[in-house]
Protein backbone atom coordinates (compact mmCIF):
# COMPACT_ATOMS: atom_id res chain seq x y z
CA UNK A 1 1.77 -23.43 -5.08
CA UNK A 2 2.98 -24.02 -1.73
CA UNK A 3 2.48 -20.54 0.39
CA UNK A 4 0.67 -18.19 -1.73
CA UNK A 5 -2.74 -16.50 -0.52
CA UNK A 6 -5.39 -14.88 -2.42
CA UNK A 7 -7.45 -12.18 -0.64
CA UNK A 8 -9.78 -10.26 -2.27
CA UNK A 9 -10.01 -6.64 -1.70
CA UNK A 10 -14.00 -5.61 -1.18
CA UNK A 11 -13.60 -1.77 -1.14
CA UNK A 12 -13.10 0.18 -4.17
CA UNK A 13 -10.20 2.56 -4.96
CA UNK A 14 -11.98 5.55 -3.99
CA UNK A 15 -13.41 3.93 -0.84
CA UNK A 16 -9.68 2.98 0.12
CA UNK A 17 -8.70 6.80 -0.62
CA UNK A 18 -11.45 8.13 1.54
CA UNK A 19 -9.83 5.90 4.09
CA UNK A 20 -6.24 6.85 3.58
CA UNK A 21 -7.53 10.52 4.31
CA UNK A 22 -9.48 9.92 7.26
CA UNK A 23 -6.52 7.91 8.88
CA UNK A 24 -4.49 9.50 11.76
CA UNK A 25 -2.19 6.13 12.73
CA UNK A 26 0.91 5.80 10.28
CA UNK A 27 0.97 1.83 10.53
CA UNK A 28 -3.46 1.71 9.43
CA UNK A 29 -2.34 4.51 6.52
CA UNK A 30 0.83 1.87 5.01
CA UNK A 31 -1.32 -0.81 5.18
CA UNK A 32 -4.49 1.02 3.42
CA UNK A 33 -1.64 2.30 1.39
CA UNK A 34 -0.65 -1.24 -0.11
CA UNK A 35 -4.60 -2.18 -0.18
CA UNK A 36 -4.91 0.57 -2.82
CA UNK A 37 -1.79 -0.25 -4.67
CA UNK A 38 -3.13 -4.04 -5.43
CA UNK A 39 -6.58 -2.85 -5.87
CA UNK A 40 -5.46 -0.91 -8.61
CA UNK A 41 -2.78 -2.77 -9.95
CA UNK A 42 0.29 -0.25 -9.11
CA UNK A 43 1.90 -3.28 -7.46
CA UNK A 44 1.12 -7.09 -7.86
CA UNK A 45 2.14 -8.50 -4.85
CA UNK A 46 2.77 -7.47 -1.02
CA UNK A 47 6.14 -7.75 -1.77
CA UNK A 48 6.89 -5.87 -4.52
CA UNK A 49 4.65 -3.08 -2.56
CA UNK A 50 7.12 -3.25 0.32
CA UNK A 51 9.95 -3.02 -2.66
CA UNK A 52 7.93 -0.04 -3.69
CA UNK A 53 7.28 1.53 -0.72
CA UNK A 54 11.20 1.00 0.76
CA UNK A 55 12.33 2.74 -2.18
CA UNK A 56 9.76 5.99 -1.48
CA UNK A 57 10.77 6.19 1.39
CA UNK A 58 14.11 5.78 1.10
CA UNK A 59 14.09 8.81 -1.65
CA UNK A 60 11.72 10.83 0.73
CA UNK A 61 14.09 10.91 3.51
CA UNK A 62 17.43 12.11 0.90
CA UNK A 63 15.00 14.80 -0.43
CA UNK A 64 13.99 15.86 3.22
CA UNK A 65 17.64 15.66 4.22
C-alpha cells in the first residue's frame, strides 16, 4: 500500500506517561499524547488520534465556555 508507514514505538506506556508529566511545551505533550494512544491501542492510526483529539478538544473548550 502506497503511503502507509510503520513506526514502532520503543517506550512503554508508563515510560510515555512519565514523559507526558515531565513535559512543559504543549506541542512535545500532543505528540507524546498520540504516542501513548497507539502504544496502547486507544487509537489505531495518527489520524483517527487527530479525530480523537479534535473532538476533546472541541468538547473541552464548550465545557470551559
Amino acid at each position: 500500500m502506497s503511503g502507509v508507514v510503520r513506526i514502532e514505538i520503543v517506550e512503554t506506556p508508563e515510560e510515555l506517561k512519565d514523559l507526558m508529566r515531565q513535559e512543559k511545551d504543549a506541542v512535545r505533550h500532543e505528540k507524546l499524547l498520540v504516542l501513548y494512544w497507539l502504544k496502547t491501542q486507544m487509537v489505531d492510526s495518527v489520524l483517527s488520534a487527530a479525530v480523537r483529539r479534535r473532538s476533546t478538544s472541541y468538547h473541552n473548550t464548550k465545557m470551559a465556555v
